[in-house]
Protein backbone atom coordinates (compact mmCIF):
# COMPACT_ATOMS: atom_id res chain seq x y z
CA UNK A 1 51.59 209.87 110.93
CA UNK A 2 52.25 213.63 112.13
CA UNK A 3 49.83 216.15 112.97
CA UNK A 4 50.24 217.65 109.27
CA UNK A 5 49.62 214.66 107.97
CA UNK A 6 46.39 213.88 109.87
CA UNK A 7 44.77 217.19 108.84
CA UNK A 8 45.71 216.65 105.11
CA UNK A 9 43.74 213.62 105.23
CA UNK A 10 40.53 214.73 103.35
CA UNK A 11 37.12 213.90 105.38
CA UNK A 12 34.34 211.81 103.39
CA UNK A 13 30.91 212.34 104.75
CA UNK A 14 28.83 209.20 104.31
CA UNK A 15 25.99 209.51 102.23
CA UNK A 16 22.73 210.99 103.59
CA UNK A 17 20.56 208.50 105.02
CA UNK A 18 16.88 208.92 104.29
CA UNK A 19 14.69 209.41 107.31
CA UNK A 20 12.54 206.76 108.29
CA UNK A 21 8.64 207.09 107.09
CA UNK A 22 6.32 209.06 108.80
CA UNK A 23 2.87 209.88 108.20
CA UNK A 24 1.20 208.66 105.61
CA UNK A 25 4.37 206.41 104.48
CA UNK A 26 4.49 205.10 107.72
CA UNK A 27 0.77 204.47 107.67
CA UNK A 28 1.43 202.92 103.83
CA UNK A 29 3.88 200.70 105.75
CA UNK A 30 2.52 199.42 108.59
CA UNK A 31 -0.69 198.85 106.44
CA UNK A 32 1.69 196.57 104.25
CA UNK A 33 2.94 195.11 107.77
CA UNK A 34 -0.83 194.25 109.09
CA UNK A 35 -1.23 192.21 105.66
CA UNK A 36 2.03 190.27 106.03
CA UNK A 37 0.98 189.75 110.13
CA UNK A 38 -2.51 188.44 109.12
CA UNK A 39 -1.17 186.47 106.33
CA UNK A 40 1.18 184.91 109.16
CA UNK A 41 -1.75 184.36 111.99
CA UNK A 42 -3.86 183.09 108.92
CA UNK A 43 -1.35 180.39 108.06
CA UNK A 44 -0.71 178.98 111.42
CA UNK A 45 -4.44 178.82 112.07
CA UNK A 46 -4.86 177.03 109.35
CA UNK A 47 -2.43 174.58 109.40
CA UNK A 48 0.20 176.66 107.00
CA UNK A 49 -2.35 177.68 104.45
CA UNK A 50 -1.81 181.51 104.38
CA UNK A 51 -5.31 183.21 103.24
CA UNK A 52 -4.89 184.82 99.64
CA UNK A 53 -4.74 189.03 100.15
CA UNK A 54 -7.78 190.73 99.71
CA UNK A 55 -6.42 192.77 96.96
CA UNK A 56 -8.96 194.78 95.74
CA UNK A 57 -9.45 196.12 98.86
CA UNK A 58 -5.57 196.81 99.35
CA UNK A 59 -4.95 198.05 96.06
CA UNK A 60 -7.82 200.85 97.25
CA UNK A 61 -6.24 201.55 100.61
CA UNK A 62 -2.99 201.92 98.99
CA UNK A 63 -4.84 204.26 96.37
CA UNK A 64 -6.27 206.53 99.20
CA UNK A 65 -2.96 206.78 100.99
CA UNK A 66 -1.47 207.51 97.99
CA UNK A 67 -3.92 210.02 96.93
CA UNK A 68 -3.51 211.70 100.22
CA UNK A 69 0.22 211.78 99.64
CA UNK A 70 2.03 208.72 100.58
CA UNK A 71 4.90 207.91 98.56
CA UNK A 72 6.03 204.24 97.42
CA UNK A 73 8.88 205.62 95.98
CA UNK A 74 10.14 205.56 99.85
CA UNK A 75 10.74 202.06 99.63
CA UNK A 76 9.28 201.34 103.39
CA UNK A 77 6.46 199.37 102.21
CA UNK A 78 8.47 197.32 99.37
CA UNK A 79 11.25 196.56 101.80
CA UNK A 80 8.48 194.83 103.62
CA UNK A 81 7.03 192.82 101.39
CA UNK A 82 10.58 192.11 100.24
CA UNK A 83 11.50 190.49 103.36
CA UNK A 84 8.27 188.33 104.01
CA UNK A 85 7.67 187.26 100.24
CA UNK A 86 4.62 189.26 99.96
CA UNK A 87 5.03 189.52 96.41
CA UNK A 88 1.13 190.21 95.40
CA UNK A 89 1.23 192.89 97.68
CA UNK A 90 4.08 194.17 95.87
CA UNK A 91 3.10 193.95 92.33
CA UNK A 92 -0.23 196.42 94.08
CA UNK A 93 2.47 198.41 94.69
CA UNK A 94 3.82 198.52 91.38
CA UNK A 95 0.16 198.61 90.13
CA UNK A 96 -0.51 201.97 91.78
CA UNK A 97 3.24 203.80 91.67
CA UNK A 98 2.49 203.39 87.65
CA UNK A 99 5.27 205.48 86.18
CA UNK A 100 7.19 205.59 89.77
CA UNK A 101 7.52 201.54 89.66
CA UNK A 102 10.83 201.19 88.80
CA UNK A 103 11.95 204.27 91.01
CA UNK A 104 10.16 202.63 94.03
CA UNK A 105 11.83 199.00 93.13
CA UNK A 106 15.58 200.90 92.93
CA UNK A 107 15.45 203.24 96.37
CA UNK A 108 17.13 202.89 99.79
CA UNK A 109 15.64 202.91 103.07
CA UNK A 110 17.26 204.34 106.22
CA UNK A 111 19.39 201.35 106.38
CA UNK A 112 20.27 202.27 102.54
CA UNK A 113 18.91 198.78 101.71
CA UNK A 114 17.02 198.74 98.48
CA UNK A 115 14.01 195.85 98.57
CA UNK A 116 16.32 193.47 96.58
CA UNK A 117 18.91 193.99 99.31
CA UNK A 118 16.39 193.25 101.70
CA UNK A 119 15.64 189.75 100.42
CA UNK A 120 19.00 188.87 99.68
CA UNK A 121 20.03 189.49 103.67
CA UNK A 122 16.85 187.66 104.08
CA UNK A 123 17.56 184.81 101.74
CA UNK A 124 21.02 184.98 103.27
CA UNK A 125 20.13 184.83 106.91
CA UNK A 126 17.56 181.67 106.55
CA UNK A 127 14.41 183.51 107.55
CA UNK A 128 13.09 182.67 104.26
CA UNK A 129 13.73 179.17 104.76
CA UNK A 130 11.63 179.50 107.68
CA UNK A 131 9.05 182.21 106.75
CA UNK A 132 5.90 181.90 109.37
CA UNK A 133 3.79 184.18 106.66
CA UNK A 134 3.69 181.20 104.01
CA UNK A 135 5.21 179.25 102.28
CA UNK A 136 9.07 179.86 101.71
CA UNK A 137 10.57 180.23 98.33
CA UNK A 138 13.86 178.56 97.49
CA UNK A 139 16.48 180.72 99.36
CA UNK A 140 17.64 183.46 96.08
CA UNK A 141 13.49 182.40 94.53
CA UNK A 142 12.27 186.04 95.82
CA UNK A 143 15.66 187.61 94.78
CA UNK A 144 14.78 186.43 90.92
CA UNK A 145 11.41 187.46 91.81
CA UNK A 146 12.17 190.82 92.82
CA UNK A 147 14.37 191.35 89.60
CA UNK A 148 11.70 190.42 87.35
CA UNK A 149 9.53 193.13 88.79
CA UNK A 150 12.58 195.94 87.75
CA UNK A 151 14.94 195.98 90.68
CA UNK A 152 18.32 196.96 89.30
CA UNK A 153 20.83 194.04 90.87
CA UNK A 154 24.03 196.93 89.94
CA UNK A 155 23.14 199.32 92.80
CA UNK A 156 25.63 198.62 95.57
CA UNK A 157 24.88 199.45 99.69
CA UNK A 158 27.86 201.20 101.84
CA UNK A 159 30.35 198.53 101.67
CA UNK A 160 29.99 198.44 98.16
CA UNK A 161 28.47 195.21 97.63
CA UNK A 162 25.63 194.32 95.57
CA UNK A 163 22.56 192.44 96.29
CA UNK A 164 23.50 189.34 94.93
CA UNK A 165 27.50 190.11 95.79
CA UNK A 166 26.41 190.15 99.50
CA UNK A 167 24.72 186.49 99.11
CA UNK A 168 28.03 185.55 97.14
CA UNK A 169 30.51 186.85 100.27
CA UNK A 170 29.01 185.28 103.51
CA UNK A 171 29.60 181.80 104.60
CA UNK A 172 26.43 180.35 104.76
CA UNK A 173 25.20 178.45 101.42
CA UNK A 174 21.97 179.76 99.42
């Protein structure tokens, strides 16, 4: 390749990457987090019997961050519950982003994972199979899960594979 040819190559800037949450999405997050961490401590205490989510009380936390201006559209929260089966805390996600539900189900986080992406590397890389915050799902289970809730299983990441298409090209079994 010349020099000419080199500078008529044209440049492709990668897509933005959204920032990672601050504020009151990161406080929405690591709220999300503290639930999936008790629900772990809960369910080794008791001999692998996670305690059920007080979800009153979350859905109203979630309400007042919300109110205040947190966004579940960011998907930091989802992503989390995505990758620890958490999927009551999810559907109070999807309670309180009303109209927003299916925008907060379809958007990337600073990885440019959506939450379906999230399980599927999950599913893929055996955490689920091993989950210490309950009890795990059949490897793809929270995938189906997650798709049933609205996820959109078309959206692709960088490499241009989908969810479900990155489960389908590694070379471990699901």
């Amino acid at each position: 390749m010349t020099n000419a040819d080199a500078h008529a190559v044209p440049i492709v800037n990668a897509p933005e990457r959204p920032l990672p949450p601050v504020g009151l999405d990161l406080q929405l997050r690591d709220l999300i987090n503290r639930e999936i961490i008790v629900a772990g401590v809960s369910s080794r205490m008791l001999g692998g019997t996670p305690l059920p989510p007080d979800c009153q009380r979350l859905e109203t936390e979630v309400q007042r961050l919300v109110s205040k201006g947190a966004t579940i559209e960011r998907p930091f929260a989802m992503n989390a519950c995505a990758g620890s089966e958490k999927l009551k805390e999810m559907d109070i996600l999807l309670k309180v982003a009303g109209a927003k539900a299916r925008q907060a189900m379809n958007a990337d986080n600073e990885d440019n994972d959506t939450p379906l992406m999230v399980a599927a590397r999950w599913a893929v890389s055996g955490v689920l199979m091993r989950n210490p915050f309950g009890p795990p799902m059949k490897p793809l289970g929270i995938c189906k899960e997650i798709m049933e809730r609205g996820a959109d299983k078309s959206i692709t990441d960088e490499s241009g594979l989908t969810a479900l298409g990155f489960c389908a090209s590694t070379p471990w079994r699901v």
